[in-house]
N, C-alpha and C. Protein backbone atom coordinates (compact mmCIF):
# COMPACT_ATOMS: atom_id res chain seq x y z
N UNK A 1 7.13 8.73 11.60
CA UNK A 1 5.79 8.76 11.04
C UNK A 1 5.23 10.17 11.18
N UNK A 2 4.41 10.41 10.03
CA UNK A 2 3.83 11.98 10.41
C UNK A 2 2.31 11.57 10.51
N UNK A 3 1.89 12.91 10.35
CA UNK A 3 0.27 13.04 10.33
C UNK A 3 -0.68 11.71 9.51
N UNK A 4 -0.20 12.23 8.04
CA UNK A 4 -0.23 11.66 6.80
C UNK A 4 -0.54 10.77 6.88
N UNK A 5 0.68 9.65 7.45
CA UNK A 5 0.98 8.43 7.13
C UNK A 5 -0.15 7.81 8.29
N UNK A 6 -0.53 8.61 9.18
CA UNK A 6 -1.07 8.04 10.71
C UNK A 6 -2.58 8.28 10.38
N UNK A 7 -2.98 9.01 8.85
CA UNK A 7 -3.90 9.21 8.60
C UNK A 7 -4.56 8.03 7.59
N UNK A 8 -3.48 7.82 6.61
CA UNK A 8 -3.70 6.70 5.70
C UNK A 8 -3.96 5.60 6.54
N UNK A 9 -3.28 4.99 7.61
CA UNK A 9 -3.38 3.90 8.68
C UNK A 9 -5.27 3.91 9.37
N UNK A 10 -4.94 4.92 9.64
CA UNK A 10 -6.62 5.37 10.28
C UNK A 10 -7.68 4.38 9.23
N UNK A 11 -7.84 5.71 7.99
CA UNK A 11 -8.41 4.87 6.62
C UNK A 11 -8.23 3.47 6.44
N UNK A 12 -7.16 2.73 6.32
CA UNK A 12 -7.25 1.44 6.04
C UNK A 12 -7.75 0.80 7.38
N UNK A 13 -8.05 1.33 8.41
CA UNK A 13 -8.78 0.14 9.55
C UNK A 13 -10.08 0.61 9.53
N UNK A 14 -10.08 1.87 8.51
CA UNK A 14 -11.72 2.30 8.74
C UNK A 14 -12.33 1.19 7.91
N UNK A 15 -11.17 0.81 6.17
CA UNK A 15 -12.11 0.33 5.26
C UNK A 15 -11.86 -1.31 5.84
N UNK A 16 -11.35 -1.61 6.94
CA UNK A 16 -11.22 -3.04 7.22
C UNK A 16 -12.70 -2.96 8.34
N UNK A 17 -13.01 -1.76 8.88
CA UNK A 17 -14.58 -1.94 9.73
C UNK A 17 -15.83 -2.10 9.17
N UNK A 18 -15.83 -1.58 7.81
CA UNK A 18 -16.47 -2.13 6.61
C UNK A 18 -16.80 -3.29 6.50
N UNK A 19 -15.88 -4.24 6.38
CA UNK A 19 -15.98 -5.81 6.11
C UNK A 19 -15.82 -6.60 7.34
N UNK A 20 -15.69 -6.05 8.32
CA UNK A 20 -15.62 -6.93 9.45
C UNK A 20 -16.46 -7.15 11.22
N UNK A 21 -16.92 -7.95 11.82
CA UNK A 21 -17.52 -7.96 12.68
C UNK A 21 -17.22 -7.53 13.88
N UNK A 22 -16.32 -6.19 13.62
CA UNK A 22 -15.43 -5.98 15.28
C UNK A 22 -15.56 -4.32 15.35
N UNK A 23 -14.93 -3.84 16.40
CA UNK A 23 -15.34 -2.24 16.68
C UNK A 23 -13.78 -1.98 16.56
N UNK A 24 -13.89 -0.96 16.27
CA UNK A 24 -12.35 -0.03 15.91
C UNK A 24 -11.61 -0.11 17.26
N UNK A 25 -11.98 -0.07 18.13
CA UNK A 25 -11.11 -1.01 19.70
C UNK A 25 -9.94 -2.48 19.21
N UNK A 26 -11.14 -2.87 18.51
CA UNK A 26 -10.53 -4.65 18.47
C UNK A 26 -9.39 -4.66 17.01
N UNK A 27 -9.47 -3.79 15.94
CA UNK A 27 -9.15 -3.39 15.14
C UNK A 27 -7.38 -3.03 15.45
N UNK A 28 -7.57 -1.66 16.41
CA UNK A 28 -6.33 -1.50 17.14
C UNK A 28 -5.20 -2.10 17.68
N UNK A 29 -6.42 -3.05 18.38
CA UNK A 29 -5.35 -3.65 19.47
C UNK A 29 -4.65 -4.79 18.79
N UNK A 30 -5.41 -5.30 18.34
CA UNK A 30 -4.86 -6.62 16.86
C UNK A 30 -3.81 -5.53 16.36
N UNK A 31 -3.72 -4.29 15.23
CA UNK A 31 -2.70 -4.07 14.10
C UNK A 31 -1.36 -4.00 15.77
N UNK A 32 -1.84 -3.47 16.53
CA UNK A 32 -0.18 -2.60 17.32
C UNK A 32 -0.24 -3.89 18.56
N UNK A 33 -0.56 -5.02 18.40
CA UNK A 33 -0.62 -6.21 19.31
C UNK A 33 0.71 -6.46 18.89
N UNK A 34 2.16 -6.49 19.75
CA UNK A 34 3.24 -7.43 19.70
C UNK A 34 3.55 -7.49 18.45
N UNK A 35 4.28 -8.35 17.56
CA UNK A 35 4.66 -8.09 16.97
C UNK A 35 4.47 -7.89 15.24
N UNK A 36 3.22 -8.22 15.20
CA UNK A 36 2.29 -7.56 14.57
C UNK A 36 2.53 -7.01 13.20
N UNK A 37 2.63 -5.50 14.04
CA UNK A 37 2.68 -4.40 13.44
C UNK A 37 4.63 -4.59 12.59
N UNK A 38 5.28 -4.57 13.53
CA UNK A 38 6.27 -5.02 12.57
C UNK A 38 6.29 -5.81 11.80
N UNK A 39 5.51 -6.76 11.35
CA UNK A 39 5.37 -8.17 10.16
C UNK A 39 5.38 -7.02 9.18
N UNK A 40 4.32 -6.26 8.83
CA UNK A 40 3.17 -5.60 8.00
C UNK A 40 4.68 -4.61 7.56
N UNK A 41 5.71 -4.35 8.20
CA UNK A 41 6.93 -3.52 7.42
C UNK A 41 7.46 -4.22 6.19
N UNK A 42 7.19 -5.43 6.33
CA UNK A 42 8.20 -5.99 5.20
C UNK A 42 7.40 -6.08 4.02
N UNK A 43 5.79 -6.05 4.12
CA UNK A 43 4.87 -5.78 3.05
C UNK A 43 4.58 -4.31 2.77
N UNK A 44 4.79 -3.48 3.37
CA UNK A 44 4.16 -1.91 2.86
C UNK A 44 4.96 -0.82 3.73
N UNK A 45 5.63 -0.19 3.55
CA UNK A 45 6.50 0.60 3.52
C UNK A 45 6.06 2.13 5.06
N UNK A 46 4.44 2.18 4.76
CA UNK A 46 3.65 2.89 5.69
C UNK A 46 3.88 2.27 6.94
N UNK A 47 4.05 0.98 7.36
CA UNK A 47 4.57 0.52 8.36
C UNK A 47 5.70 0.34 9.09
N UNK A 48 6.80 0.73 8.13
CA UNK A 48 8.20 0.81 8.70
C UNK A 48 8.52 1.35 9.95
N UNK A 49 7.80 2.24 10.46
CA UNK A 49 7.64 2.72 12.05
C UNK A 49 6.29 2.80 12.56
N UNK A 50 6.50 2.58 13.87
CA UNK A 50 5.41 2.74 14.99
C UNK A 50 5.13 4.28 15.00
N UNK A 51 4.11 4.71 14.97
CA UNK A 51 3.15 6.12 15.45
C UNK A 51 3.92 6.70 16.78
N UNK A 52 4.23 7.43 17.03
CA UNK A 52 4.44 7.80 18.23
C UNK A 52 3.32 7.96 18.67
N UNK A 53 3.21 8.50 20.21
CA UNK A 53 2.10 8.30 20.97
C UNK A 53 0.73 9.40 20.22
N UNK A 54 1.56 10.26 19.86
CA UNK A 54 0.02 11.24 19.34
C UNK A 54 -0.55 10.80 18.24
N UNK A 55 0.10 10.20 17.19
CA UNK A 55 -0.06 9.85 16.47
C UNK A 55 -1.15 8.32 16.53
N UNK A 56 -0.69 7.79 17.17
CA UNK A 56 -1.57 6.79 17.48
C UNK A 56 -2.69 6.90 18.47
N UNK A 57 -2.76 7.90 19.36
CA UNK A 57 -4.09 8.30 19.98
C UNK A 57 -4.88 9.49 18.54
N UNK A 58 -4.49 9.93 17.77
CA UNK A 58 -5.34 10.52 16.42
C UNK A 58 -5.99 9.15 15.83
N UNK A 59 -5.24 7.93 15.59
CA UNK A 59 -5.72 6.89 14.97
C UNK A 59 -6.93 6.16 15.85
N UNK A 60 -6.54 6.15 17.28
CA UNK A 60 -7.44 5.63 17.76
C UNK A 60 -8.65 6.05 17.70
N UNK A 61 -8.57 7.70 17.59
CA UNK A 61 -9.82 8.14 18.17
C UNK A 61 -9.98 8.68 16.37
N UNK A 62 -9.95 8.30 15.34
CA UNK A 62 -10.39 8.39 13.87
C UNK A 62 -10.82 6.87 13.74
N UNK A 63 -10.71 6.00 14.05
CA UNK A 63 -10.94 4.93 13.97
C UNK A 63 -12.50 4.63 14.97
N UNK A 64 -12.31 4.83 16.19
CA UNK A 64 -13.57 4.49 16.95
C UNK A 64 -14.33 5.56 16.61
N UNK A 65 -14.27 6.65 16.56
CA UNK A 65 -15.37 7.37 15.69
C UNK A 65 -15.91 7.65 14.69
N UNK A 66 -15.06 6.83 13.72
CA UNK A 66 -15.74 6.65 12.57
C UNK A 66 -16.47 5.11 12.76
N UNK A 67 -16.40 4.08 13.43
CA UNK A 67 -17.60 2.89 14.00
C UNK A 67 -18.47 3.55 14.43
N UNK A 68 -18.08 4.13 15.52
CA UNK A 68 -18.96 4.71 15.99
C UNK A 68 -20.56 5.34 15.78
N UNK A 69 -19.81 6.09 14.46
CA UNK A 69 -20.63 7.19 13.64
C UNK A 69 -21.40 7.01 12.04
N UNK A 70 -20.61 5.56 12.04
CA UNK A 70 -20.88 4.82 11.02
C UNK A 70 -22.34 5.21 9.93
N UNK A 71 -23.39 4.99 10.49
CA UNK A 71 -24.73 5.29 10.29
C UNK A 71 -24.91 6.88 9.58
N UNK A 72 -24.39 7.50 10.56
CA UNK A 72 -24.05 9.09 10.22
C UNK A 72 -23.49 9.46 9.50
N UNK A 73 -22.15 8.63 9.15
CA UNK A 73 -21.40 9.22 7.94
C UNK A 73 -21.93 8.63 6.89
N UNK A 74 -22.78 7.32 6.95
CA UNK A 74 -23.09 7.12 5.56
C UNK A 74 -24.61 7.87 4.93
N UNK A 75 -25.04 7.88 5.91
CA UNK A 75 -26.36 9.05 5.42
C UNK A 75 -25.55 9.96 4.98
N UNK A 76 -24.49 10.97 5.35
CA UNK A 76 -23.92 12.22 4.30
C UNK A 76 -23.44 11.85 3.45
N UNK A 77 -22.98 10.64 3.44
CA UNK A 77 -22.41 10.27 1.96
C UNK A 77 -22.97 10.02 1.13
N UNK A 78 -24.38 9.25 1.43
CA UNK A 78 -25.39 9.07 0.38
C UNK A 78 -26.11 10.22 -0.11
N UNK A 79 -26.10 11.57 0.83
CA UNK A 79 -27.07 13.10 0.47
C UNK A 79 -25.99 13.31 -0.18
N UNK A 80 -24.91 13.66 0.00
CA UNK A 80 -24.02 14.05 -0.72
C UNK A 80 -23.42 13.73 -2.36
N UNK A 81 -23.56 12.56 -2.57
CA UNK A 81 -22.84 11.43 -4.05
C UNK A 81 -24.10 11.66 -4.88
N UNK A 82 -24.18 12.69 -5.00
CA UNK A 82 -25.48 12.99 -6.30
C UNK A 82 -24.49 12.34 -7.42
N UNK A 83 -25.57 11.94 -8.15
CA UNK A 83 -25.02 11.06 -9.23
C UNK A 83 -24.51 9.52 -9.05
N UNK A 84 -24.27 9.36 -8.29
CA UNK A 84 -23.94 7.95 -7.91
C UNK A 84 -24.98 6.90 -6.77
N UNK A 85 -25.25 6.51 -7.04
CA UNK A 85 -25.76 5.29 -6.47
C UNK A 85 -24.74 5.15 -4.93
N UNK A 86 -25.41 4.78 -3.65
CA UNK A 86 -24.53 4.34 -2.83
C UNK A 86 -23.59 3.06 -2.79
N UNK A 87 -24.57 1.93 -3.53
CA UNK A 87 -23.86 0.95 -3.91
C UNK A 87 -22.71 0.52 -4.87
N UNK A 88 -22.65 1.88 -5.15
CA UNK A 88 -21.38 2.06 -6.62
C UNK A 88 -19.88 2.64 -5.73
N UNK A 89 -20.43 3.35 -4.72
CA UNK A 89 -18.97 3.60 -3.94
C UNK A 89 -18.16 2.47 -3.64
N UNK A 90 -17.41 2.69 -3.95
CA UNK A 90 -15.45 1.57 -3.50
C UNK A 90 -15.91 1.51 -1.81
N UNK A 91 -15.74 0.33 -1.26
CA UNK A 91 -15.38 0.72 0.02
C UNK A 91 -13.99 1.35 0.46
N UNK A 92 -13.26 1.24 -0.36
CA UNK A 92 -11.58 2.06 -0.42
C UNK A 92 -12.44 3.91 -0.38
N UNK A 93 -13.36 4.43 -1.33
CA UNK A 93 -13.88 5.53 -1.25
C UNK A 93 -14.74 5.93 -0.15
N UNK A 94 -15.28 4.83 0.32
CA UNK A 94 -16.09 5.18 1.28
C UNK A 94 -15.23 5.39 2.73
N UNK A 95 -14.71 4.61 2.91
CA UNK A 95 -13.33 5.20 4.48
C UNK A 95 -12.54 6.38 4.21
N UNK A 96 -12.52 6.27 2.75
CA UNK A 96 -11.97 7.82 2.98
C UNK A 96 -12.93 9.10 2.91
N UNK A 97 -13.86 9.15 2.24
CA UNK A 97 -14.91 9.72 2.64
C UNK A 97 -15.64 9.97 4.07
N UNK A 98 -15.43 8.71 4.99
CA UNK A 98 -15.62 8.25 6.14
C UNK A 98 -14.80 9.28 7.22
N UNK A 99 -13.93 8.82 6.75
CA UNK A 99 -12.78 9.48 8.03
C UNK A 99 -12.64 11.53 8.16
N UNK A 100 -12.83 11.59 6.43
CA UNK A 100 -12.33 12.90 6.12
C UNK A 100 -13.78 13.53 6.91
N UNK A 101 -14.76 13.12 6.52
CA UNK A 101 -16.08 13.84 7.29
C UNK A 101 -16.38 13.84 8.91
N UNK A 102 -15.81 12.16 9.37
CA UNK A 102 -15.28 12.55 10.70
C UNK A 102 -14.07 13.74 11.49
N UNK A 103 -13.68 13.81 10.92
CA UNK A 103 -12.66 14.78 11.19
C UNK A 103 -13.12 16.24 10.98
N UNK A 104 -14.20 16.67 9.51
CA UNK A 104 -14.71 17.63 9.56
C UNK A 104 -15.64 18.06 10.62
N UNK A 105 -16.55 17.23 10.93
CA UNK A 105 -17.67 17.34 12.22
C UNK A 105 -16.94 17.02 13.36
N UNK A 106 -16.33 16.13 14.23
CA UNK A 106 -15.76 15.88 15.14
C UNK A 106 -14.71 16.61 15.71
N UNK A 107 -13.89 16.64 14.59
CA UNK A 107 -12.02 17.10 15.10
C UNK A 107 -11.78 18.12 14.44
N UNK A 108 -12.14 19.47 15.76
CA UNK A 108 -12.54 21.05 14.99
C UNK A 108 -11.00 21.54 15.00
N UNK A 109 -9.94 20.56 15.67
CA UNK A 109 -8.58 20.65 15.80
C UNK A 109 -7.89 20.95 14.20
N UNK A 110 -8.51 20.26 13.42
CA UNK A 110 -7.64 19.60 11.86
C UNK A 110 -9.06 20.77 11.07
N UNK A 111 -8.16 21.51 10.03
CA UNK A 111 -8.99 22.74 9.08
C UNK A 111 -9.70 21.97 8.07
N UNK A 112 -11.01 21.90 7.44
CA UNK A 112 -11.57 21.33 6.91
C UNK A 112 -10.83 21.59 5.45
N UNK A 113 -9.98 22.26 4.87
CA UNK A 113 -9.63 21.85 3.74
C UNK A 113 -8.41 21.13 4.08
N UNK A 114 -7.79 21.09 5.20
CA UNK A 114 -6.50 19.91 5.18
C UNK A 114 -7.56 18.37 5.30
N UNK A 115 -8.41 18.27 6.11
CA UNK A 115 -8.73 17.19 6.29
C UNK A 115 -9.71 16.60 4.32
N UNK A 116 -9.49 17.53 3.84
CA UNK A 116 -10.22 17.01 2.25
C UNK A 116 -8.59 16.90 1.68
N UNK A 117 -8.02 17.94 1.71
CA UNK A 117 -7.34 17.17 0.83
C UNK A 117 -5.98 16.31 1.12
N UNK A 118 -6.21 16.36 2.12
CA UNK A 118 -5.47 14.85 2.60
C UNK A 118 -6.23 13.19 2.57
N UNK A 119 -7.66 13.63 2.64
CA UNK A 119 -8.51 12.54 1.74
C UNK A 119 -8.33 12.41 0.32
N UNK A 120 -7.96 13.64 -0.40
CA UNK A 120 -7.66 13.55 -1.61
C UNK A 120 -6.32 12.91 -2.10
N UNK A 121 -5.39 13.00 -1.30
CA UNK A 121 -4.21 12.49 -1.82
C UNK A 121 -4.13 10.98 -1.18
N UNK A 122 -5.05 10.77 -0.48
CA UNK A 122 -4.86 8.96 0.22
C UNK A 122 -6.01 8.51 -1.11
N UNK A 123 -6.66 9.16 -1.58
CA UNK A 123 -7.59 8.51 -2.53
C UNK A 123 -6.71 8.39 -3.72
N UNK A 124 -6.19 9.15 -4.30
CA UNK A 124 -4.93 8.89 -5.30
C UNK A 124 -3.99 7.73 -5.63
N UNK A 125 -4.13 7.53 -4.04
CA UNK A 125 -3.09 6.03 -4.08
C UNK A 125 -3.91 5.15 -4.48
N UNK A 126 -5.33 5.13 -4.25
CA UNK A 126 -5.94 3.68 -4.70
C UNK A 126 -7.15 3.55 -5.32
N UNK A 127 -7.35 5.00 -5.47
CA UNK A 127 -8.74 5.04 -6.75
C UNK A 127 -8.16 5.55 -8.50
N UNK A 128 -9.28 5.41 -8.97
CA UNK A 128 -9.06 6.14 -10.22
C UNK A 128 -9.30 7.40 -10.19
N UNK A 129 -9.00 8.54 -11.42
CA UNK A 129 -9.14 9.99 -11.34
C UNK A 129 -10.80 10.12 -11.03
N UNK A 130 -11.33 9.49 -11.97
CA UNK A 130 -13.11 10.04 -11.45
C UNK A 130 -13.77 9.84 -10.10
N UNK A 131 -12.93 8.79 -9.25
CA UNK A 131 -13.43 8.27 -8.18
C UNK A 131 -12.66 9.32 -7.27
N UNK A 132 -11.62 10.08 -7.23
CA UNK A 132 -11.02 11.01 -6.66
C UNK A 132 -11.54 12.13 -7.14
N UNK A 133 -12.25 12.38 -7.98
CA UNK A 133 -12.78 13.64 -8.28
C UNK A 133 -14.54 14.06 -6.89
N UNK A 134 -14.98 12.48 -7.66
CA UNK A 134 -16.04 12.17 -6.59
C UNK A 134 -15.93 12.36 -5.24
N UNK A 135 -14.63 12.17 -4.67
CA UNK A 135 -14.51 12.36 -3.22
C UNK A 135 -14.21 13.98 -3.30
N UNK A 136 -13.61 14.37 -4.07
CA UNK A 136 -13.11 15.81 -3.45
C UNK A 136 -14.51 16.67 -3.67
N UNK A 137 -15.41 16.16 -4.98
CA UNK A 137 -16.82 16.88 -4.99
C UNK A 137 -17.90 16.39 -3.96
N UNK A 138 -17.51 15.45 -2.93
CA UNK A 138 -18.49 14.79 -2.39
C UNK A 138 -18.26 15.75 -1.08
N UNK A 139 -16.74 15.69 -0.29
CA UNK A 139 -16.59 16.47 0.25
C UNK A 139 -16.75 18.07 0.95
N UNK A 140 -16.42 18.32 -0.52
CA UNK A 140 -16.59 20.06 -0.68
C UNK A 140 -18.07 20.32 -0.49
N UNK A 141 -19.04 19.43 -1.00
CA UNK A 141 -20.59 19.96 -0.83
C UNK A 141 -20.99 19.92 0.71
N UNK A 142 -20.56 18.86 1.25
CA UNK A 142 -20.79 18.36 2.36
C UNK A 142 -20.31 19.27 3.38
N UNK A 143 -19.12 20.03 3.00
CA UNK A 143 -18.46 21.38 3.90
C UNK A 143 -19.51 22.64 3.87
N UNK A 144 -19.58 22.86 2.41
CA UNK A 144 -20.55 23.90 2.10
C UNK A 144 -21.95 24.26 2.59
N UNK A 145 -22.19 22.90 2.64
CA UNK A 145 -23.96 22.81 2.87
C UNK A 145 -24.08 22.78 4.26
N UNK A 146 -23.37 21.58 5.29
CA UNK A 146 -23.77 21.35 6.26
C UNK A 146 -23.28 22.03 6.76
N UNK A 147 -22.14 22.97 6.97
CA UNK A 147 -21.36 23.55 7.86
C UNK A 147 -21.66 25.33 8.13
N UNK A 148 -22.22 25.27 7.15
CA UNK A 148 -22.34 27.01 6.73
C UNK A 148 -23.54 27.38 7.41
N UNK A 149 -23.66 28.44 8.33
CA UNK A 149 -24.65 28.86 8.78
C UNK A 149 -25.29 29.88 8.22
């Protein structure tokens, strides 16, 4: 498993904290609980291996900080999505939006254009072109504006 793949994983438990009544703790321990996580190989290919350890402490801690921060990332997402309505975002757009902005503010480790456009290419897999355009323009403002002194 690389970065990538440990990143897409992140995203899909972000957009499962979305719809569900639990904290990115409970999230965790359920996908890599026993045997689990191996079921989920024979449906999607991203699962064929376990994270090694760094890899899965990046997930943990992209996952509980984006619950965490929840509130926070969606206020930038909403200053940010000029033109769109908040209620028009995908929740598939919004975790990735989610995660990529956690990582920009939080995890000064990962360069703010890897962490966009590695949001950009996990959005590829499951949005349309305009909804991937939206994230990479939602992004980029959000670098520009808030970050720049």
């Amino acid at each position: 498993m690389n970065r990538s793949e440990a990143r897409e994983i992140a995203v899909r438990l972000c957009y499962e904290l979305s719809s569900r009544e639990c904290d990115g703790r409970e999230l965790i321990e359920n996908l890599f609980d026993g045997d689990y996580y191996e079921s989920l190989a024979a449906e999607d290919p991203l699962y064929a291996s376990r994270p090694q350890e760094n890899h899965r402490e990046y997930i943990e801690r992209l996952v509980i900080g984006v619950g965490e921060h929840s509130a926070e990332l969606d206020g930038y997402v909403a200053k940010y999505a000029r033109g769109w309505k908040f209620s028009r975002i995908s929740r598939t757009a919004l975790a990735v939006l989610k995660a990529a902005m956690y990582e920009i503010m939080y995890m000064p480790e990962i360069p703010n254009a890897a962490a966009i456009n590695e949001a950009v290419e996990i959005a590829k897999k499951y949005d349309d072109p305009q909804t991937v355009a939206f994230i990479n323009g939602v992004l980029g403002s959000f670098v520009r504006e808030e970050l720049t002194v």
